[in-house]
C-alpha atoms as a PDB file:
ATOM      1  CA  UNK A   1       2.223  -1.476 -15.443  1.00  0.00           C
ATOM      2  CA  UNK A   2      -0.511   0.366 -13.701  1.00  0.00           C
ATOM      3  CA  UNK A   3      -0.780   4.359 -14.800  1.00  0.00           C
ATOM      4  CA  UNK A   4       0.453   6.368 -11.768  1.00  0.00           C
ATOM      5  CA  UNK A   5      -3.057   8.379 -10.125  1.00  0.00           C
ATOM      6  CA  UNK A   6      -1.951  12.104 -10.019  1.00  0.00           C
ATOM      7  CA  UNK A   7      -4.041  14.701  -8.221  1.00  0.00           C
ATOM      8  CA  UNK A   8      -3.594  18.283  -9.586  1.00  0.00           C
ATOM      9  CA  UNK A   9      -4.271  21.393  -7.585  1.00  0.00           C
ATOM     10  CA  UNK A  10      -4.186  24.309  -9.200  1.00  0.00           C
ATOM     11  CA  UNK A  11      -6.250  27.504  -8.948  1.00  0.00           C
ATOM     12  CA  UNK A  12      -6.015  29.477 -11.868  1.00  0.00           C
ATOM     13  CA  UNK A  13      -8.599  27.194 -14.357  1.00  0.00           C
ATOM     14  CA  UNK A  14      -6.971  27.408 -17.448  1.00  0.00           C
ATOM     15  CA  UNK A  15      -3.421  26.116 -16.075  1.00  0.00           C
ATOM     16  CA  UNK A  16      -5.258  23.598 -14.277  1.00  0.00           C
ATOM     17  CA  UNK A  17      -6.576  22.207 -17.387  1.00  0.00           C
ATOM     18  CA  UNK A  18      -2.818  22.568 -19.263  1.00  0.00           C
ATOM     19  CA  UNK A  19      -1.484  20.289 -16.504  1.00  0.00           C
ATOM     20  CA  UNK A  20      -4.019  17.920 -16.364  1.00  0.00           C
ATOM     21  CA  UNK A  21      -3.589  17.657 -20.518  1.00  0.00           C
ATOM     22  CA  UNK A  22      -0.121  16.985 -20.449  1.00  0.00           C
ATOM     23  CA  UNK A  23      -0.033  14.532 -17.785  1.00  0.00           C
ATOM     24  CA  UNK A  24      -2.639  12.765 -19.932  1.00  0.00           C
ATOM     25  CA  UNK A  25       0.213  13.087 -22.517  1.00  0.00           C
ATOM     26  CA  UNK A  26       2.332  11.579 -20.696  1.00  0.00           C
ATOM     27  CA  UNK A  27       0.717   8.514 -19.849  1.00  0.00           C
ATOM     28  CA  UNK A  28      -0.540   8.962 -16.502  1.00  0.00           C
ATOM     29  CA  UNK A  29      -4.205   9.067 -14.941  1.00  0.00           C
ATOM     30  CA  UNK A  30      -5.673  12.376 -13.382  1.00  0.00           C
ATOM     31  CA  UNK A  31      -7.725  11.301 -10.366  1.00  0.00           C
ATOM     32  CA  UNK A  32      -8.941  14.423  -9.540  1.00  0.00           C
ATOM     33  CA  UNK A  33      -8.129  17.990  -9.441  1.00  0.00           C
ATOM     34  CA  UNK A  34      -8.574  21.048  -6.735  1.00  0.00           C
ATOM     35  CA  UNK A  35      -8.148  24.743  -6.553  1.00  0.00           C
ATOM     36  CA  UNK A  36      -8.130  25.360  -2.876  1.00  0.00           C
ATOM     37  CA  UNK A  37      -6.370  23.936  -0.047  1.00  0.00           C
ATOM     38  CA  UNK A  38      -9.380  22.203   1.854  1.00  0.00           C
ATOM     39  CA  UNK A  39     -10.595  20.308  -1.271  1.00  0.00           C
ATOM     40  CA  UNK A  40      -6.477  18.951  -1.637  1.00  0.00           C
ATOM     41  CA  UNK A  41      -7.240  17.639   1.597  1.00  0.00           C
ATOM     42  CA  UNK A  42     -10.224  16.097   0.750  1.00  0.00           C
ATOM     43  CA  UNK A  43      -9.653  14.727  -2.653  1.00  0.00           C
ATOM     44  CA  UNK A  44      -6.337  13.317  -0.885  1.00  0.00           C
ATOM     45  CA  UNK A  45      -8.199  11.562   1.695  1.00  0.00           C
ATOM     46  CA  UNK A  46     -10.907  10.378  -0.894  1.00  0.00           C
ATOM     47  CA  UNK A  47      -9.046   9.912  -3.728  1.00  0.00           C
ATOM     48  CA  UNK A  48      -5.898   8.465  -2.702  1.00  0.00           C
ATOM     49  CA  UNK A  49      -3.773   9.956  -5.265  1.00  0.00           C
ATOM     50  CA  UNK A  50       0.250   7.835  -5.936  1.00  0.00           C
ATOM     51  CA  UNK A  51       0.989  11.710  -5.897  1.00  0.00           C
ATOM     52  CA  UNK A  52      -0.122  15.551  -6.051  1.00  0.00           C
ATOM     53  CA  UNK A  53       0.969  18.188  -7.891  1.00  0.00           C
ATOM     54  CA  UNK A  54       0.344  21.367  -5.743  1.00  0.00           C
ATOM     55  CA  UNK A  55       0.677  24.859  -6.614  1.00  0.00           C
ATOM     56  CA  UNK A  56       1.944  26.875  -3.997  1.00  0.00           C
ATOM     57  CA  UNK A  57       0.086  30.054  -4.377  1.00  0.00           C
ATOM     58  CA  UNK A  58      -3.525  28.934  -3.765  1.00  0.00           C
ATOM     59  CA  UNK A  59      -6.177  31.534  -3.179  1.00  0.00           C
ATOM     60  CA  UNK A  60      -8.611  31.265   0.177  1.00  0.00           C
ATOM     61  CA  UNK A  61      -7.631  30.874   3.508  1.00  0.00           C
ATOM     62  CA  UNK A  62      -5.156  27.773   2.888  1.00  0.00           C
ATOM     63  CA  UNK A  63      -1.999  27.918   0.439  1.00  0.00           C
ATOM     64  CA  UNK A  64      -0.479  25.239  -0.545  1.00  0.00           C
ATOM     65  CA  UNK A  65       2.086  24.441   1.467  1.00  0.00           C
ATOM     66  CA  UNK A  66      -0.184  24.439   4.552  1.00  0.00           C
ATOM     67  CA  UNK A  67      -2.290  21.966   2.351  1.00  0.00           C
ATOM     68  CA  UNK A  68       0.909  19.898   2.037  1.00  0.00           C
ATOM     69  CA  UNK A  69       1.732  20.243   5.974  1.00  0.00           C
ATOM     70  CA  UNK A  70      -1.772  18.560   6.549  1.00  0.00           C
ATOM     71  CA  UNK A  71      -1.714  15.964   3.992  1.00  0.00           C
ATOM     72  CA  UNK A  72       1.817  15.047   5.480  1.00  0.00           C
ATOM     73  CA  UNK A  73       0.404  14.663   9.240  1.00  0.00           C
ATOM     74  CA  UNK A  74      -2.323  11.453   7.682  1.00  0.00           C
ATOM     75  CA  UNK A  75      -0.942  10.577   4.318  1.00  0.00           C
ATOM     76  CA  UNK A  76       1.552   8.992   2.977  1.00  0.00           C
ATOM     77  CA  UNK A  77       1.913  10.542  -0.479  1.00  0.00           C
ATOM     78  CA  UNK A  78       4.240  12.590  -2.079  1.00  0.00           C
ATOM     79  CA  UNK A  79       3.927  16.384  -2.814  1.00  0.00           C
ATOM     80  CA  UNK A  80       5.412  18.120  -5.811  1.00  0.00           C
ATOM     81  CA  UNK A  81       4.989  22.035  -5.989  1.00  0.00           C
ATOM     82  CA  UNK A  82       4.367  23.905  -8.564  1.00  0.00           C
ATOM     83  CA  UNK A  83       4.848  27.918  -8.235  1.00  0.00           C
ATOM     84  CA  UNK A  84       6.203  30.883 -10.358  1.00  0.00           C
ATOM     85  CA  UNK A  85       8.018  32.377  -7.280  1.00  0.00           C
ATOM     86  CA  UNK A  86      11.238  31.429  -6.578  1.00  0.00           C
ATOM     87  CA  UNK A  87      12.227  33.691  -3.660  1.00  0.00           C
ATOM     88  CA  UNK A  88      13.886  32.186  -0.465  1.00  0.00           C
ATOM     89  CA  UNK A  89      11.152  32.744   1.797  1.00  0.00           C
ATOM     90  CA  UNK A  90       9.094  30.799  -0.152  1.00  0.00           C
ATOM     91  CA  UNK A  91      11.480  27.820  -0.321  1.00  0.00           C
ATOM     92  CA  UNK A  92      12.295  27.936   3.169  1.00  0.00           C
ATOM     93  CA  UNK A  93       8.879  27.832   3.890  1.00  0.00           C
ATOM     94  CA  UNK A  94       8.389  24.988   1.223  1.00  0.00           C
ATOM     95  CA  UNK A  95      11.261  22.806   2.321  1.00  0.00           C
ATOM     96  CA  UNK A  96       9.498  22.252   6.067  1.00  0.00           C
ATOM     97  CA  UNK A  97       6.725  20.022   4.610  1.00  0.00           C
ATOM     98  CA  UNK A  98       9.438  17.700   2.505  1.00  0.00           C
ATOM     99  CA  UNK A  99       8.444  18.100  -0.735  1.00  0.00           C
ATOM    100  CA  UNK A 100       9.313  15.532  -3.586  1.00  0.00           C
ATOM    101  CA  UNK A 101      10.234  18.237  -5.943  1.00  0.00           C
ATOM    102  CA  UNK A 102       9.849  21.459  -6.973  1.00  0.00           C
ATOM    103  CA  UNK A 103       8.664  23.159 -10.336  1.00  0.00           C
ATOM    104  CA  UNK A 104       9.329  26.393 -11.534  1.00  0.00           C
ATOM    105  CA  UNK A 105       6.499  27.929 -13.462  1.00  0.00           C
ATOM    106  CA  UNK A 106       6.406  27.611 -16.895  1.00  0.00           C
ATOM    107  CA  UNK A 107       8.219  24.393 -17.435  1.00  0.00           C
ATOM    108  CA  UNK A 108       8.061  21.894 -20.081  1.00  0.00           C
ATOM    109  CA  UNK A 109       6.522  18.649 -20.150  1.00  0.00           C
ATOM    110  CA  UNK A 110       9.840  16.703 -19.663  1.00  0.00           C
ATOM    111  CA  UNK A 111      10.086  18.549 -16.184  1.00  0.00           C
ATOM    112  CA  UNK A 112       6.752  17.102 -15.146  1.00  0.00           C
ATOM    113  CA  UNK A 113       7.499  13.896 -16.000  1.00  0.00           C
ATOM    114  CA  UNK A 114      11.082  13.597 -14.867  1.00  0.00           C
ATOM    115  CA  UNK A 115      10.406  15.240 -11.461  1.00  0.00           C
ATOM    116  CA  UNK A 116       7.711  12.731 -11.469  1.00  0.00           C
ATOM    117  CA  UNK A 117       9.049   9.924 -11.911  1.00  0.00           C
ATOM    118  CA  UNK A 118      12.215  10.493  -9.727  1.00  0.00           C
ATOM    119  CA  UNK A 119       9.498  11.527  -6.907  1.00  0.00           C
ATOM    120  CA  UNK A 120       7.901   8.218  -7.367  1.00  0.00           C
ATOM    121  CA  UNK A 121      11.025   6.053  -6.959  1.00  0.00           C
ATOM    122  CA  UNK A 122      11.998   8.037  -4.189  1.00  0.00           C
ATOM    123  CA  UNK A 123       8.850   7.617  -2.613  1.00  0.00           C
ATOM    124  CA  UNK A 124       8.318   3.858  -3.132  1.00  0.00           C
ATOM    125  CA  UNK A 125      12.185   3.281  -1.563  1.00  0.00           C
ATOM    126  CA  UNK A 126      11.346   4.979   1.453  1.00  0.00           C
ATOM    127  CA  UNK A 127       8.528   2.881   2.060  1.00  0.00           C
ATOM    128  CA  UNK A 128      10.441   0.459   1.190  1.00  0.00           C
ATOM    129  CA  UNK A 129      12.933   0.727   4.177  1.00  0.00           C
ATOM    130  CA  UNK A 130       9.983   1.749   6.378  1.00  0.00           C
ATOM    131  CA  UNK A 131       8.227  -1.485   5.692  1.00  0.00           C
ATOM    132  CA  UNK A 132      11.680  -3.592   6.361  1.00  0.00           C
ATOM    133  CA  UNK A 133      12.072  -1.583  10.127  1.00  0.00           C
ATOM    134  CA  UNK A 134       8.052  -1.835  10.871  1.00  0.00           C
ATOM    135  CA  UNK A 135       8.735  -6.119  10.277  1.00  0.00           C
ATOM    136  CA  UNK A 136      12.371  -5.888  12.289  1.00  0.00           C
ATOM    137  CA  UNK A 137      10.885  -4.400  15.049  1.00  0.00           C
ATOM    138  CA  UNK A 138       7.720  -6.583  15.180  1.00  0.00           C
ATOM    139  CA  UNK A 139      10.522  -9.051  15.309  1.00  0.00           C
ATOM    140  CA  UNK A 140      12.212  -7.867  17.925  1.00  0.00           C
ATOM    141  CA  UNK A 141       9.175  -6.321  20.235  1.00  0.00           C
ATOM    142  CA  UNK A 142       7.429 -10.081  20.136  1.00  0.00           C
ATOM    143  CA  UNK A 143      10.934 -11.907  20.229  1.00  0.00           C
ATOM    144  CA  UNK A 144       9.889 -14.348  17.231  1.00  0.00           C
ATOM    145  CA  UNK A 145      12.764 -14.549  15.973  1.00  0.00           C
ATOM    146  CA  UNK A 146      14.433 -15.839  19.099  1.00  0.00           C
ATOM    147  CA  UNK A 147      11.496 -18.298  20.117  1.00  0.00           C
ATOM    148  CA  UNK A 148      11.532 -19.935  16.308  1.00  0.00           C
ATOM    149  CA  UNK A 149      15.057 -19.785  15.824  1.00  0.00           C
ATOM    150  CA  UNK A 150      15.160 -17.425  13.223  1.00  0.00           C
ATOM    151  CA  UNK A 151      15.877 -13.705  11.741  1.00  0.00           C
ATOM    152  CA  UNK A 152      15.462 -11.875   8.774  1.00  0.00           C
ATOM    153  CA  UNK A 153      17.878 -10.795   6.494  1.00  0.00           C
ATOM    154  CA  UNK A 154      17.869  -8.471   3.104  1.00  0.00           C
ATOM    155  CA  UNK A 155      19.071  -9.586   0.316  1.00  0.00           C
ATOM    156  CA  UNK A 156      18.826  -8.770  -3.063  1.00  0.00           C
ATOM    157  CA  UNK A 157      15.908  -6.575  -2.602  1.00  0.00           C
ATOM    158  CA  UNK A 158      14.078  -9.184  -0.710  1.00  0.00           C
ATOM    159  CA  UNK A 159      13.829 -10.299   3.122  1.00  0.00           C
ATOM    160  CA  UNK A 160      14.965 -13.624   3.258  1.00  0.00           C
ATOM    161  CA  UNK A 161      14.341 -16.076   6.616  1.00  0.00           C
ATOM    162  CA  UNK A 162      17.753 -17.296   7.783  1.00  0.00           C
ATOM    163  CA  UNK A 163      17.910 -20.229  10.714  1.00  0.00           C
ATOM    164  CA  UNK A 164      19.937 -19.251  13.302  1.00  0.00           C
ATOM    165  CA  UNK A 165      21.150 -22.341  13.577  1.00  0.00           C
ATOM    166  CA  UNK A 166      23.030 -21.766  10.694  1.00  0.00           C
ATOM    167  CA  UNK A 167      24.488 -18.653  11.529  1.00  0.00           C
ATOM    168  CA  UNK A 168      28.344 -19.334  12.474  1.00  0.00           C
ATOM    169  CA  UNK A 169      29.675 -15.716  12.851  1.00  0.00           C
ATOM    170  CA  UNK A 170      28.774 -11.905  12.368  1.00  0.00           C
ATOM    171  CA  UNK A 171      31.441  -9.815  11.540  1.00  0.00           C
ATOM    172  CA  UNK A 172      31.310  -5.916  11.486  1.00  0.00           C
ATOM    173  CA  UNK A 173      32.337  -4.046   8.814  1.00  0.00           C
ATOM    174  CA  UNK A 174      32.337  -0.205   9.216  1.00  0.00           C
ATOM    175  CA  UNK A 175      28.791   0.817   8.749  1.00  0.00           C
ATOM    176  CA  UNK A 176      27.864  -2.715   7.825  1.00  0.00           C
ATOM    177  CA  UNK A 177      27.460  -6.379   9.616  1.00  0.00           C
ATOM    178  CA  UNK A 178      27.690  -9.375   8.170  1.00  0.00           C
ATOM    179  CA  UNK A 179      26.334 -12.470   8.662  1.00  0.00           C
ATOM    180  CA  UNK A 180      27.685 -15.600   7.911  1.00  0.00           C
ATOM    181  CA  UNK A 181      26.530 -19.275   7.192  1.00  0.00           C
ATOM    182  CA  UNK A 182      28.699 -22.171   6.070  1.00  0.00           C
ATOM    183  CA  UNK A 183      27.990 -21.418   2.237  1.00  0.00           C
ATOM    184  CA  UNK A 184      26.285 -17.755   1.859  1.00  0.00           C
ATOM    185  CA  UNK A 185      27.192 -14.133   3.471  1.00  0.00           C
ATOM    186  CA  UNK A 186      24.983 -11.391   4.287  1.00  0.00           C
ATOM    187  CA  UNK A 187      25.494  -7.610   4.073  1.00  0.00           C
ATOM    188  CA  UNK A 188      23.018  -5.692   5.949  1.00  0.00           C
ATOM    189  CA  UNK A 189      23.459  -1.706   7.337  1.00  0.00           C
ATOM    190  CA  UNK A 190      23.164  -1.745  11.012  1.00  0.00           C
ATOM    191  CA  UNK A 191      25.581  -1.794  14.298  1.00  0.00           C
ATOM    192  CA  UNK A 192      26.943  -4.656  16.005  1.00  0.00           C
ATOM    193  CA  UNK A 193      24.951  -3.284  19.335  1.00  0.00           C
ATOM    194  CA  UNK A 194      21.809  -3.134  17.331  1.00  0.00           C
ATOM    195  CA  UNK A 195      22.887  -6.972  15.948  1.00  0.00           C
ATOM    196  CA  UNK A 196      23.775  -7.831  19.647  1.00  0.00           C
ATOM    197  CA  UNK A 197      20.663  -7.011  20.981  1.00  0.00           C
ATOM    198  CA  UNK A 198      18.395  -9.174  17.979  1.00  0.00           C
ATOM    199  CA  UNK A 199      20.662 -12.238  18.179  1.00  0.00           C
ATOM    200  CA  UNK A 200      19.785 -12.645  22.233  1.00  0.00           C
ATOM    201  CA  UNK A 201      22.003 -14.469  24.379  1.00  0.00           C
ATOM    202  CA  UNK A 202      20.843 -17.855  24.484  1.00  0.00           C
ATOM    203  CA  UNK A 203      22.965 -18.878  21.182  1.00  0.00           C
ATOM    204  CA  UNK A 204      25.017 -16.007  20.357  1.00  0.00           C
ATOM    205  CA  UNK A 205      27.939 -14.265  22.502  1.00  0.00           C
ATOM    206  CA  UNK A 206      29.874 -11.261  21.128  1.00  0.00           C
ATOM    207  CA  UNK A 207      33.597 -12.165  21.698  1.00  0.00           C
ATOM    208  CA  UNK A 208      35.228  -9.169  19.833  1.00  0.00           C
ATOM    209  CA  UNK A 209      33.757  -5.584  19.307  1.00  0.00           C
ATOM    210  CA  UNK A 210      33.613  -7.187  15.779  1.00  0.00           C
ATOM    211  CA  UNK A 211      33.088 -10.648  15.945  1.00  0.00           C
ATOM    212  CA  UNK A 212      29.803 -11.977  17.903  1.00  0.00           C
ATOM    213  CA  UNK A 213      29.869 -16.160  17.063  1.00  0.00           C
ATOM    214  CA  UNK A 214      27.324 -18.587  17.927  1.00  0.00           C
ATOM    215  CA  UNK A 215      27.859 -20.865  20.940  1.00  0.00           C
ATOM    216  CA  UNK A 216      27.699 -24.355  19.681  1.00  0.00           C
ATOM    217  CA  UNK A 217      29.730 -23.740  16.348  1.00  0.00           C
ATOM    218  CA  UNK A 218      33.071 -22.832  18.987  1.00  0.00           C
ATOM    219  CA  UNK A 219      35.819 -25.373  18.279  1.00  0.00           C
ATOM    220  CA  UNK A 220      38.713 -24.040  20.198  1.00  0.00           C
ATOM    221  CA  UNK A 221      39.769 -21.169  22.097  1.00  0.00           C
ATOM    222  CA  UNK A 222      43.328 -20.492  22.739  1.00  0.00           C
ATOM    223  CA  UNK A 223      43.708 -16.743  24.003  1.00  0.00           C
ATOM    224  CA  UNK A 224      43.724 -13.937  22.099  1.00  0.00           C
ATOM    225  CA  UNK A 225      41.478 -16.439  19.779  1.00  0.00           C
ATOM    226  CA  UNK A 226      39.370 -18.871  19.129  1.00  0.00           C
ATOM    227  CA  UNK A 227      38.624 -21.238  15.930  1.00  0.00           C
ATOM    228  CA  UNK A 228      34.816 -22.292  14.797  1.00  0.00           C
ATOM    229  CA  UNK A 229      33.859 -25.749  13.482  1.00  0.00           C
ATOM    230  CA  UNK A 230      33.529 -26.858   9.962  1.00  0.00           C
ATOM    231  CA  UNK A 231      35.352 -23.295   8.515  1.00  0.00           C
ATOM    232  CA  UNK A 232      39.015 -22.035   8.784  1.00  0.00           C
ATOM    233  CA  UNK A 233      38.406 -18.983  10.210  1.00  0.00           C
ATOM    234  CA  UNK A 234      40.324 -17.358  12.976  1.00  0.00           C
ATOM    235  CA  UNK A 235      38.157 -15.384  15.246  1.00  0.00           C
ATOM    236  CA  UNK A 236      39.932 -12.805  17.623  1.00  0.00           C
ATOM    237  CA  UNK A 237      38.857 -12.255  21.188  1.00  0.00           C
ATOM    238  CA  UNK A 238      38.623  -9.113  22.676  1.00  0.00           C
ATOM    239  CA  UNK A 239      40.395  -8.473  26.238  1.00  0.00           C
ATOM    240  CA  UNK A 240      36.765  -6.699  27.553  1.00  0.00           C
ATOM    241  CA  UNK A 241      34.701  -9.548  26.035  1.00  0.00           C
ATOM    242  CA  UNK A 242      37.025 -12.614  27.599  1.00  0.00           C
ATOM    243  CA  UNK A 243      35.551 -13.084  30.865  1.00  0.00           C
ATOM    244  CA  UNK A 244      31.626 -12.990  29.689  1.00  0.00           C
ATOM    245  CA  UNK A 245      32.764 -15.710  27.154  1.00  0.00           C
ATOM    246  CA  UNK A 246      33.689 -17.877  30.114  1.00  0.00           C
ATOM    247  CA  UNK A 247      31.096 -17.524  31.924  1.00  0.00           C
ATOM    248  CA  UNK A 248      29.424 -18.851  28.433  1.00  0.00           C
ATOM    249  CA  UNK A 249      31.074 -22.262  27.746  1.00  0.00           C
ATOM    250  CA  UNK A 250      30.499 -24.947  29.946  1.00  0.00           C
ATOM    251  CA  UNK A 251      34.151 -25.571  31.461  1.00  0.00           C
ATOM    252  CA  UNK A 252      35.420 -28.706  32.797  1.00  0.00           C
END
């Protein structure tokens, strides 16, 4: 596993040098270190730190957090602060730039690590989910999905392609959809309107402010429901949804 690039900024020279030691300690790589708030931007920028341990009390024009605020506004990295005051202005003011953590001066080795490490994970999930939404909505915005017959669904960690095609019904479940095939079930958090919208209405038609169901997989319909093909499933229709679903089949 690759040793996690730190950047420390710190004023006072001797702590500087403390923190940089121990994080050595502990395994992980010092890529640089600052004592003012212009040079945290800079080594940030330069450097590309996985994160930066920033005191709060920097001397000069800048103080930390306002090194923080402008790191934030071009960088994706996160911010731990380091500071020997503890008063409520300070953490109000602290809190606006979402730090990762926060470290109360002097602290012990195993509270650098562990506030590292748990700023780390946090960090990598959140990109994470933003990297999921950045490839849904590139989905959605150039309507590939629809004009290859496909979406893409999470599981296990992973985005997995799924044919529509195969898709016979999508069910909500409070917070949740799901989406399911003749063999497999997906959980994924969203809304049925957000789900709506993504499916298109070429294949799929919502019949139930639970239950949207593809077209072609219909097998009967006998008000208030209808059955799909190849599963015994009972699918209820909604009174507000009956007359678009109608207008949907291809009556004879």
């Amino acid at each position: 596993m690759a040793k996690i690039n730190v950047l420390v900024v710190e004023d006072e020279s001797i702590v500087s040098k403390d923190i940089q030691h121990s994080l050595k300690k502990l395994g992980y790589s010092v890529v640089g270190a600052a004592s003012t708030g212009e040079k945290a931007i800079e080594l940030a920028t330069s450097a590309l730190p996985d994160i930066i341990l920033m005191d709060i009390m920097l001397k000069g024009e800048m103080n930390g957090i306002e090194a923080a605020d402008q790191i934030r506004k071009t960088k994706s990295i996160p911010v731990i602060f380091l500071t020997a005051y503890a008063d409520e202005a300070t953490l109000s003011k602290a809190k606006i730039t979402e730090p990762y953590g926060y470290i109360l001066k002097p602290f012990k080795e195993i509270d650098l690590h562990t506030t590292i490490e748990m700023a780390i994970y946090k960090h990598s999930r959140e990109q994470e989910v933003v990297k999921e939404r950045d490839l849904l909505f590139s989905l959605v915005e150039n309507k590939d999905s629809t004009q290859k017959g496909y979406i893409f669904v999470k599981s296990n960690s992973k985005l997995v392609k799924l044919k529509s095609e195969d898709i016979y019904y999508i069910e909500a479940l409070k917070d949740y959809v799901v989406i399911h095939t003749t063999d497999a079930r997906y959980t994924i958090h969203s809304t049925m309107k957000d789900i709506d919208f993504k499916m298109g209405q070429d294949e799929f038609v919502r019949v139930h402010r639970s239950f949207i169901v593809r077209l072609d997989k219909i097998a009967t319909i006998e008000y208030p429901n209808l059955t799909l093909e190849d599963i015994d499933k009972l699918i209820p229709i909604g009174g507000s949804y009956r007359d678009d679903l109608n207008n949907r089949i291809k009556l004879v």
